[in-house]
PDB file of N, CA and C in Angstrom:
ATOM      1  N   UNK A   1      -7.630   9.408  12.581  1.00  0.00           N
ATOM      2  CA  UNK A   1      -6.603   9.287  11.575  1.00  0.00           C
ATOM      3  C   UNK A   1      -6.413  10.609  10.839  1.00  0.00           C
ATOM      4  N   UNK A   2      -5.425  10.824  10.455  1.00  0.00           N
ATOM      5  CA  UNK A   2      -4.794  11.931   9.759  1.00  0.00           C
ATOM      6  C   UNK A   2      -5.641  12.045   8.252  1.00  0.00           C
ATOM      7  N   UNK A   3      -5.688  13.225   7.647  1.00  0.00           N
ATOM      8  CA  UNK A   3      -5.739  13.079   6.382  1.00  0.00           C
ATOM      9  C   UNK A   3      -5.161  12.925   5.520  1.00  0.00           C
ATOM     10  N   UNK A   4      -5.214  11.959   4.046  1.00  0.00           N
ATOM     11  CA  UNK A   4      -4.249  12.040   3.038  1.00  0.00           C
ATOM     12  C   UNK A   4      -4.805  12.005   2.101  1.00  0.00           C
ATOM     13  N   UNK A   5      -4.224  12.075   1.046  1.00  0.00           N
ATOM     14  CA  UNK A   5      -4.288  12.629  -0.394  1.00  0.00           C
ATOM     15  C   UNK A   5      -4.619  11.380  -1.066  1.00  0.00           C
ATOM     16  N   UNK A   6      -5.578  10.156  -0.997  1.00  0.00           N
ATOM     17  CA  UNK A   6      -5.084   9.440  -1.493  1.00  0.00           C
ATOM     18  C   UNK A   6      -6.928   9.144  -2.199  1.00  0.00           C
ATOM     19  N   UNK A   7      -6.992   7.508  -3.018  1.00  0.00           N
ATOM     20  CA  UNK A   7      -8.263   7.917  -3.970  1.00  0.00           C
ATOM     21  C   UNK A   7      -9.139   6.998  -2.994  1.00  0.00           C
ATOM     22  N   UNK A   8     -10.205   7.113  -2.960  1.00  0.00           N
ATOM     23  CA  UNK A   8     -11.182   6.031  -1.921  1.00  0.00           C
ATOM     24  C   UNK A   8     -10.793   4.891  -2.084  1.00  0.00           C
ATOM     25  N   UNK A   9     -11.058   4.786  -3.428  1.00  0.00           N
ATOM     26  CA  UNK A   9     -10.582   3.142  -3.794  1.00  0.00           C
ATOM     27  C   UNK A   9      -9.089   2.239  -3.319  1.00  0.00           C
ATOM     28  N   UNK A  10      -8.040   3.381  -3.406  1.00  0.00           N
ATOM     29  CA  UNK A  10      -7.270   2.479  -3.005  1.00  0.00           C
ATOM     30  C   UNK A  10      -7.016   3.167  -1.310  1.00  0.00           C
ATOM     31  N   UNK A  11      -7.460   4.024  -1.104  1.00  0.00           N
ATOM     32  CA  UNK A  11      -7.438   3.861   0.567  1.00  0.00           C
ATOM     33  C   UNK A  11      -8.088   2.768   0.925  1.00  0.00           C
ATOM     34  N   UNK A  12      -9.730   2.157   0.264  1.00  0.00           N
ATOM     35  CA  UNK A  12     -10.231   0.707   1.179  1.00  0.00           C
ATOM     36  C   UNK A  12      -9.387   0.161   0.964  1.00  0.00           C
ATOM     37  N   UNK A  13      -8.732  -0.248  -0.076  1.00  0.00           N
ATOM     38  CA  UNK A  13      -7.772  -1.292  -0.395  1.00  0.00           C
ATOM     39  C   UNK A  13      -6.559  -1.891   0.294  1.00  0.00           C
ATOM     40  N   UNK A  14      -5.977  -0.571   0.965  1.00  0.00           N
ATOM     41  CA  UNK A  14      -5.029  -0.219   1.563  1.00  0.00           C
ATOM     42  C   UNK A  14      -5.613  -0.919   3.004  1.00  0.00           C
ATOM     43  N   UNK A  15      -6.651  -0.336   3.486  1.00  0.00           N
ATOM     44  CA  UNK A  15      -7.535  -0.824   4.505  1.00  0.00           C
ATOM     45  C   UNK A  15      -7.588  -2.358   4.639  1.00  0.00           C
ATOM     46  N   UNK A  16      -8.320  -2.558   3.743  1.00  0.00           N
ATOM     47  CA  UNK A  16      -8.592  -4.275   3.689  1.00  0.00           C
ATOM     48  C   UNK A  16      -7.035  -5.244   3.574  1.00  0.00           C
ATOM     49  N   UNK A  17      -6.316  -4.560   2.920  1.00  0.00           N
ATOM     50  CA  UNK A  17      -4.871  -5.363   3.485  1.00  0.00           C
ATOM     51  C   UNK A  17      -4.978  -5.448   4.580  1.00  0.00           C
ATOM     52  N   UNK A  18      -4.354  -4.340   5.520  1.00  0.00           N
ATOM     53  CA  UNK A  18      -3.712  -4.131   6.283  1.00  0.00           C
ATOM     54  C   UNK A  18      -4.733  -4.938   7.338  1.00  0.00           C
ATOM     55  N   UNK A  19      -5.942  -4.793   7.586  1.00  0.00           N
ATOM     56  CA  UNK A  19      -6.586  -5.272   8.500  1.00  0.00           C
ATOM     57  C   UNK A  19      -7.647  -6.382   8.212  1.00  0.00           C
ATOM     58  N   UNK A  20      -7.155  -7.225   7.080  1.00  0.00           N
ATOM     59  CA  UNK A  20      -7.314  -8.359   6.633  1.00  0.00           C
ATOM     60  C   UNK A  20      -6.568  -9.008   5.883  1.00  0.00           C
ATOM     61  N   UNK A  21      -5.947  -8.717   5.725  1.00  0.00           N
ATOM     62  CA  UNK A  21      -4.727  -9.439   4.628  1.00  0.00           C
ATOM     63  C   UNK A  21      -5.367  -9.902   3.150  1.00  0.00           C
ATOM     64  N   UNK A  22      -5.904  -8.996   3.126  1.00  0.00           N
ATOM     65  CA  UNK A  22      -6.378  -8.882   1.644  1.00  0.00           C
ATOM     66  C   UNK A  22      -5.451  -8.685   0.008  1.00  0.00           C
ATOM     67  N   UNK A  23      -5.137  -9.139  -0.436  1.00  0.00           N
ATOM     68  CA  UNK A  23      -4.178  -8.500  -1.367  1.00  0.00           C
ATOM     69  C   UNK A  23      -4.852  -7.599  -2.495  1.00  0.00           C
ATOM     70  N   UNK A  24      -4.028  -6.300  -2.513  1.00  0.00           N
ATOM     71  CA  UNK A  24      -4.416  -4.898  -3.218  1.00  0.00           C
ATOM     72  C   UNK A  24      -3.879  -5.836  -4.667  1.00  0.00           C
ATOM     73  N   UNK A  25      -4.362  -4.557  -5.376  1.00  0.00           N
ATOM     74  CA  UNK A  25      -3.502  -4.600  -7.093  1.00  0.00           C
ATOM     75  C   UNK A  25      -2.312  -4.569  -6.751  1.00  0.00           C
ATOM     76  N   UNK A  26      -1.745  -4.393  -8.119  1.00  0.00           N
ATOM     77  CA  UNK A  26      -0.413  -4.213  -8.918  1.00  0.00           C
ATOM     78  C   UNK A  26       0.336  -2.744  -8.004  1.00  0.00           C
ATOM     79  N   UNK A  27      -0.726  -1.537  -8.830  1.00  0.00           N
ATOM     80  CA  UNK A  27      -0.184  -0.831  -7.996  1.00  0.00           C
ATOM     81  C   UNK A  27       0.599  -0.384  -6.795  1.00  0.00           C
ATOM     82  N   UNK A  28      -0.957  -0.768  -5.960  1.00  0.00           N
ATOM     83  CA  UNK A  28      -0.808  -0.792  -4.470  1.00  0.00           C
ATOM     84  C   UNK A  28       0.124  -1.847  -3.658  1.00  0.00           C
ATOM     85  N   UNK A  29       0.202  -3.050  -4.477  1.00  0.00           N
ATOM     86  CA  UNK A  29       1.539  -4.055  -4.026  1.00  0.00           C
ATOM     87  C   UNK A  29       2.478  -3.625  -4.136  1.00  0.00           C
ATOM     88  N   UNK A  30       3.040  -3.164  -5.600  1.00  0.00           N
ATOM     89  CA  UNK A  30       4.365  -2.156  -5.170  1.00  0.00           C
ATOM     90  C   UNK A  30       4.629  -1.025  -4.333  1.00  0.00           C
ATOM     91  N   UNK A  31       3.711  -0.224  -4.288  1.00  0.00           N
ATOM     92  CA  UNK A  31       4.201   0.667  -2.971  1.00  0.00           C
ATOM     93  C   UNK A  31       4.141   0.052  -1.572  1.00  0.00           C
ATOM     94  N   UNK A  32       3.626  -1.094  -1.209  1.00  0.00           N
ATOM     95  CA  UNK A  32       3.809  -1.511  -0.328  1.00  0.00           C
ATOM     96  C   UNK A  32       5.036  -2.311  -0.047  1.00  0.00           C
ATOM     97  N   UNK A  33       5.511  -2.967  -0.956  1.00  0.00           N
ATOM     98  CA  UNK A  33       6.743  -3.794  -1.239  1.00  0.00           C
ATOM     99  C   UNK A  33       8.236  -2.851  -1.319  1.00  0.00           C
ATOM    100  N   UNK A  34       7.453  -1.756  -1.349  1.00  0.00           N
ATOM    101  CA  UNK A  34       8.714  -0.114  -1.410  1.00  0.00           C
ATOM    102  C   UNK A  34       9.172  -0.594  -3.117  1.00  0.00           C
ATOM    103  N   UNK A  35       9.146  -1.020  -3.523  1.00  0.00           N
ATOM    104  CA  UNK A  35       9.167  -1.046  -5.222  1.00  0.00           C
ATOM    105  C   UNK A  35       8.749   0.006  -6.182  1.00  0.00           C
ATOM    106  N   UNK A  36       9.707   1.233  -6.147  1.00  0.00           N
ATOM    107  CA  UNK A  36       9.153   2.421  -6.872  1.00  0.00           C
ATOM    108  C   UNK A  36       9.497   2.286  -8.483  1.00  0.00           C
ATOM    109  N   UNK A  37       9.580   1.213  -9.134  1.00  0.00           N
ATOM    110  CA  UNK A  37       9.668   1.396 -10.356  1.00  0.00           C
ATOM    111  C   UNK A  37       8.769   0.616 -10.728  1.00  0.00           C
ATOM    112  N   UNK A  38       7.993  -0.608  -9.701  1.00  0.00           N
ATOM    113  CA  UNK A  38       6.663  -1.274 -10.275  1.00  0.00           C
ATOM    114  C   UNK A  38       5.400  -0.216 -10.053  1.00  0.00           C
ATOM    115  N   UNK A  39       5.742   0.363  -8.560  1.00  0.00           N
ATOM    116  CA  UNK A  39       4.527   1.521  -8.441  1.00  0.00           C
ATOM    117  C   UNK A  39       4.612   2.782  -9.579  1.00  0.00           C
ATOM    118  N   UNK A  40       5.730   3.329 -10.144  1.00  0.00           N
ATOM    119  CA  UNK A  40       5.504   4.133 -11.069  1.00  0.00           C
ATOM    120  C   UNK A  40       4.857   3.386 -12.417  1.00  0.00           C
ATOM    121  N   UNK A  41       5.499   2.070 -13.123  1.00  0.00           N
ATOM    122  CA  UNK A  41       5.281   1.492 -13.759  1.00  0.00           C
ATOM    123  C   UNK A  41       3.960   1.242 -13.652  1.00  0.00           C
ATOM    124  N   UNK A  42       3.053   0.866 -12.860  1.00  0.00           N
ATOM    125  CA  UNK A  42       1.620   0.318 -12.230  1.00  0.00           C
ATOM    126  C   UNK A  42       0.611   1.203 -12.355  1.00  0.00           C
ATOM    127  N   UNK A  43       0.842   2.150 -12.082  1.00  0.00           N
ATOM    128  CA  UNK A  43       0.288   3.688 -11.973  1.00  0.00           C
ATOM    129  C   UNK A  43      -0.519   4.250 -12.754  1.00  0.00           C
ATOM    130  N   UNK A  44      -1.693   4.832 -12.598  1.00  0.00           N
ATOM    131  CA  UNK A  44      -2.704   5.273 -13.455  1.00  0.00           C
ATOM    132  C   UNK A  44      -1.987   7.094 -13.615  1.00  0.00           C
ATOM    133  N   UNK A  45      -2.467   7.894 -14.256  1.00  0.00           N
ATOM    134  CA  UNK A  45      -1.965   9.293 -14.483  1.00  0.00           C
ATOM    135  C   UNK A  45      -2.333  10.032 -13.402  1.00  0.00           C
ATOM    136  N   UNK A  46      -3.595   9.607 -12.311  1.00  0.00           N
ATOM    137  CA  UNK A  46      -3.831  10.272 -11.321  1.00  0.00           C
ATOM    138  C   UNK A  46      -3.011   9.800  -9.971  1.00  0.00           C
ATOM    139  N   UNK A  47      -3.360   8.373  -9.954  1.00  0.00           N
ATOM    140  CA  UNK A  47      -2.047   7.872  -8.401  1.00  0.00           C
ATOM    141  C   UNK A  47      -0.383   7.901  -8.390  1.00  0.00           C
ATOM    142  N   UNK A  48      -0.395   8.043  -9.834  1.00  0.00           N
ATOM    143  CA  UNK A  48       1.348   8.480  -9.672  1.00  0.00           C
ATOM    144  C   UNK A  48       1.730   9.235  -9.549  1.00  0.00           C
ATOM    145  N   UNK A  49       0.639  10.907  -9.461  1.00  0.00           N
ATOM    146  CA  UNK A  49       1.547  12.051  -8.440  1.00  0.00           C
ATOM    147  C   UNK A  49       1.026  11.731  -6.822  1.00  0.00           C
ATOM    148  N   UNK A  50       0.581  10.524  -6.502  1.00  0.00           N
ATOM    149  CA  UNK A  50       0.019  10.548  -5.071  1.00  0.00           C
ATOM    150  C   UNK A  50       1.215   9.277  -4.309  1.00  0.00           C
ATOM    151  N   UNK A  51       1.719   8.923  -5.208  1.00  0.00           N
ATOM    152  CA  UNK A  51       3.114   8.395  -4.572  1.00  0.00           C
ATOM    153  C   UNK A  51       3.385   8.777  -3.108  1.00  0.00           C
ATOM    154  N   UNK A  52       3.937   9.727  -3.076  1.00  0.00           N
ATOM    155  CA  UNK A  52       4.505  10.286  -1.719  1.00  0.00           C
ATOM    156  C   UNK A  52       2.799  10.271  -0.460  1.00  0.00           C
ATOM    157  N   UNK A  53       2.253   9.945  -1.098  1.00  0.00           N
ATOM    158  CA  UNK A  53       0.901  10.396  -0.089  1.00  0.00           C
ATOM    159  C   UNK A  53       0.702   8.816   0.263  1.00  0.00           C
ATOM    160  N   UNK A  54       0.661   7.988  -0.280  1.00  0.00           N
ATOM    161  CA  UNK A  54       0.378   6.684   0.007  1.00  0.00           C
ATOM    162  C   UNK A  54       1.844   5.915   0.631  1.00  0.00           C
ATOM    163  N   UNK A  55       3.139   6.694   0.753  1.00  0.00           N
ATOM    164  CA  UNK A  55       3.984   6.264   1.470  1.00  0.00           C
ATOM    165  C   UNK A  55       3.802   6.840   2.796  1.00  0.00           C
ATOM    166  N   UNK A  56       3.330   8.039   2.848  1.00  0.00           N
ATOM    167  CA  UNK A  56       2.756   8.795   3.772  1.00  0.00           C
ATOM    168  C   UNK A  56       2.026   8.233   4.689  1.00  0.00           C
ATOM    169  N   UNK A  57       1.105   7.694   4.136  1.00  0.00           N
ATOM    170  CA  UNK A  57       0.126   6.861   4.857  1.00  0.00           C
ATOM    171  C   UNK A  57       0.523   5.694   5.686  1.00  0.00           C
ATOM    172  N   UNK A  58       1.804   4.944   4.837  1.00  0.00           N
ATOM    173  CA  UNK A  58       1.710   3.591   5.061  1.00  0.00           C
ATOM    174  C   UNK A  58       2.740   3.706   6.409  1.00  0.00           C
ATOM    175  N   UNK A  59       3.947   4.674   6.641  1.00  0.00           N
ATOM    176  CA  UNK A  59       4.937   5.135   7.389  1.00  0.00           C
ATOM    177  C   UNK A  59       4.194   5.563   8.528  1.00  0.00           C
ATOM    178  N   UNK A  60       2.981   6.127   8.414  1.00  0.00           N
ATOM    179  CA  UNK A  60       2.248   6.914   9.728  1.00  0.00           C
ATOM    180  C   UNK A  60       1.450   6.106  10.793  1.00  0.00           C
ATOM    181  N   UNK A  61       0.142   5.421   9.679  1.00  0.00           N
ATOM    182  CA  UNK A  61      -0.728   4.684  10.162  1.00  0.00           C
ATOM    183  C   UNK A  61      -0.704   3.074   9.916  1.00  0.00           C
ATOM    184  N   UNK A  62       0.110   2.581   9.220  1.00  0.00           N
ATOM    185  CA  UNK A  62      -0.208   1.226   9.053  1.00  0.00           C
ATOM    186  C   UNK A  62       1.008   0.402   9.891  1.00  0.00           C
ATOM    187  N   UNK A  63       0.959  -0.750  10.815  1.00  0.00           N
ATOM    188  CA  UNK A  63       1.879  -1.110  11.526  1.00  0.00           C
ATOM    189  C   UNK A  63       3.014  -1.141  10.235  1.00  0.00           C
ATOM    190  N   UNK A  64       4.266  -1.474  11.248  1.00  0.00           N
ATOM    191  CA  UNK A  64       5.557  -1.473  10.621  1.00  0.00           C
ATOM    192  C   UNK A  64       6.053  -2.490   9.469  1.00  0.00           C
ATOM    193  N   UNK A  65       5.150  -4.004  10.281  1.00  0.00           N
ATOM    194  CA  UNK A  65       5.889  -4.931   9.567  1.00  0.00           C
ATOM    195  C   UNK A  65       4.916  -5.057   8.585  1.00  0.00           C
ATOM    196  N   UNK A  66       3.993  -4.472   8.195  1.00  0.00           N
ATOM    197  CA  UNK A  66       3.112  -4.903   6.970  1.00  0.00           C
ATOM    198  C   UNK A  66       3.748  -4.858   5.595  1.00  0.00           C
ATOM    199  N   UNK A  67       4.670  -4.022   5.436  1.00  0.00           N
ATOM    200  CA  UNK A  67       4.652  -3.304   4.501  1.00  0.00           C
ATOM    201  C   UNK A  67       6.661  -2.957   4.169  1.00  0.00           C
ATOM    202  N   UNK A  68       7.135  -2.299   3.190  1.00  0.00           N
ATOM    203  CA  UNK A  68       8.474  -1.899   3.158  1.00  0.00           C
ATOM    204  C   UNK A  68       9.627  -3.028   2.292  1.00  0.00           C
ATOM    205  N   UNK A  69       8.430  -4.381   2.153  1.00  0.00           N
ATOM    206  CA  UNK A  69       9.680  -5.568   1.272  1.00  0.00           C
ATOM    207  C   UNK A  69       8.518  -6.728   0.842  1.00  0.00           C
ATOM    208  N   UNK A  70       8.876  -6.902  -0.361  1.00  0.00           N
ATOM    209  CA  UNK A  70       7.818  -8.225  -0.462  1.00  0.00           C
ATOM    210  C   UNK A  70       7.667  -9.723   0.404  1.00  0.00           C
ATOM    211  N   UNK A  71       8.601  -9.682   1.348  1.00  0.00           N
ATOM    212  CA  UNK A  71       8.592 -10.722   2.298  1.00  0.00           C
ATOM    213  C   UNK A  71       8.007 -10.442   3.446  1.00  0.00           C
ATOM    214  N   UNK A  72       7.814  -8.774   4.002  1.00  0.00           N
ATOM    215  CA  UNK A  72       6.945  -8.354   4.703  1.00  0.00           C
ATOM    216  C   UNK A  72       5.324  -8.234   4.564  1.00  0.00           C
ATOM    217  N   UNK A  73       5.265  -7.921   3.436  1.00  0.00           N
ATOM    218  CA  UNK A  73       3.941  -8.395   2.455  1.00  0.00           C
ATOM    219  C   UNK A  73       3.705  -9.545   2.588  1.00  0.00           C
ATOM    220  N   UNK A  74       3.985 -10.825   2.190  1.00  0.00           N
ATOM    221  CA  UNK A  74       3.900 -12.034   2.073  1.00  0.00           C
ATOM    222  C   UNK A  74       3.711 -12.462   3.370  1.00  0.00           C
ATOM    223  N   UNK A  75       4.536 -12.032   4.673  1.00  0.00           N
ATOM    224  CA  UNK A  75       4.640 -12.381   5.997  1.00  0.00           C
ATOM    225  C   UNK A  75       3.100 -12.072   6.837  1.00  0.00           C
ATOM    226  N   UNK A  76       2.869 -10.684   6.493  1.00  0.00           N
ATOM    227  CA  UNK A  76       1.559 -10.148   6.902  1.00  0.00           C
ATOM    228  C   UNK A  76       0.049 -11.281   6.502  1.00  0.00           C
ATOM    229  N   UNK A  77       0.427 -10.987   5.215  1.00  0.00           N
ATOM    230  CA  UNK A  77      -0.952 -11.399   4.130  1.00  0.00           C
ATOM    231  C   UNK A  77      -1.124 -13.080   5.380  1.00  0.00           C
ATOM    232  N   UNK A  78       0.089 -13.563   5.253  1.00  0.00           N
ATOM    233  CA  UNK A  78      -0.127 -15.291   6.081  1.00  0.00           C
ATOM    234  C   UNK A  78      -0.192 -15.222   7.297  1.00  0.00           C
ATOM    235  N   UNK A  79      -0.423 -14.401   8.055  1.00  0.00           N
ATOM    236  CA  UNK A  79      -1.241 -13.726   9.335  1.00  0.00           C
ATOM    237  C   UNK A  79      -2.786 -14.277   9.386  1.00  0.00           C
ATOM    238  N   UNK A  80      -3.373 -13.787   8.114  1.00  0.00           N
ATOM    239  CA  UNK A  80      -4.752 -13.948   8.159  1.00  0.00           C
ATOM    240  C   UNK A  80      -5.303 -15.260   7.646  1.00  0.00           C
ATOM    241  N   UNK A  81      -4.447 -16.075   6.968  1.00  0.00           N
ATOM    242  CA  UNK A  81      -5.157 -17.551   6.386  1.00  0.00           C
ATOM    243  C   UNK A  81      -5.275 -18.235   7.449  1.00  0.00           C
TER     244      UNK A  81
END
């Protein structure tokens, strides 16, 4: 995998979604949901200049349909129950 800019914590997080259908925070739900005014809104002073790095991530390495709308979110997450 590539490197990114992003904090451990929410890279596992990011992780454990994607390959468990785990649900992240606040944060990390909005950038996954493509919701850039809950992810700015959500945002600690350090992950809101990492915005672009965690879209980065999610566009590169994480399949397609996980992610990009909260019904894709929702669709994924009920994969794993």
């Amino acid at each position: 995998m590539n490197n990114y800019d992003l904090t451990v914590q929410c890279k596992q997080a990011l992780d454990l979604y994607i390959k468990k259908g785990i649900h992240p925070g606040g944060f990390l739900t909005a950038v996954i949901c493509n919701d850039l005014m809950s992810a700015v809104g959500n945002a600690d002073d350090f992950n809101i200049k990492l915005i672009p790095e965690y879209v980065k991530y999610l566009y590169n390495e994480a399949p397609g349909n996980c992610w990009g709308s909260p019904e894709a979110m929702q669709s994924w997450m009920e994969k794993f129950r």
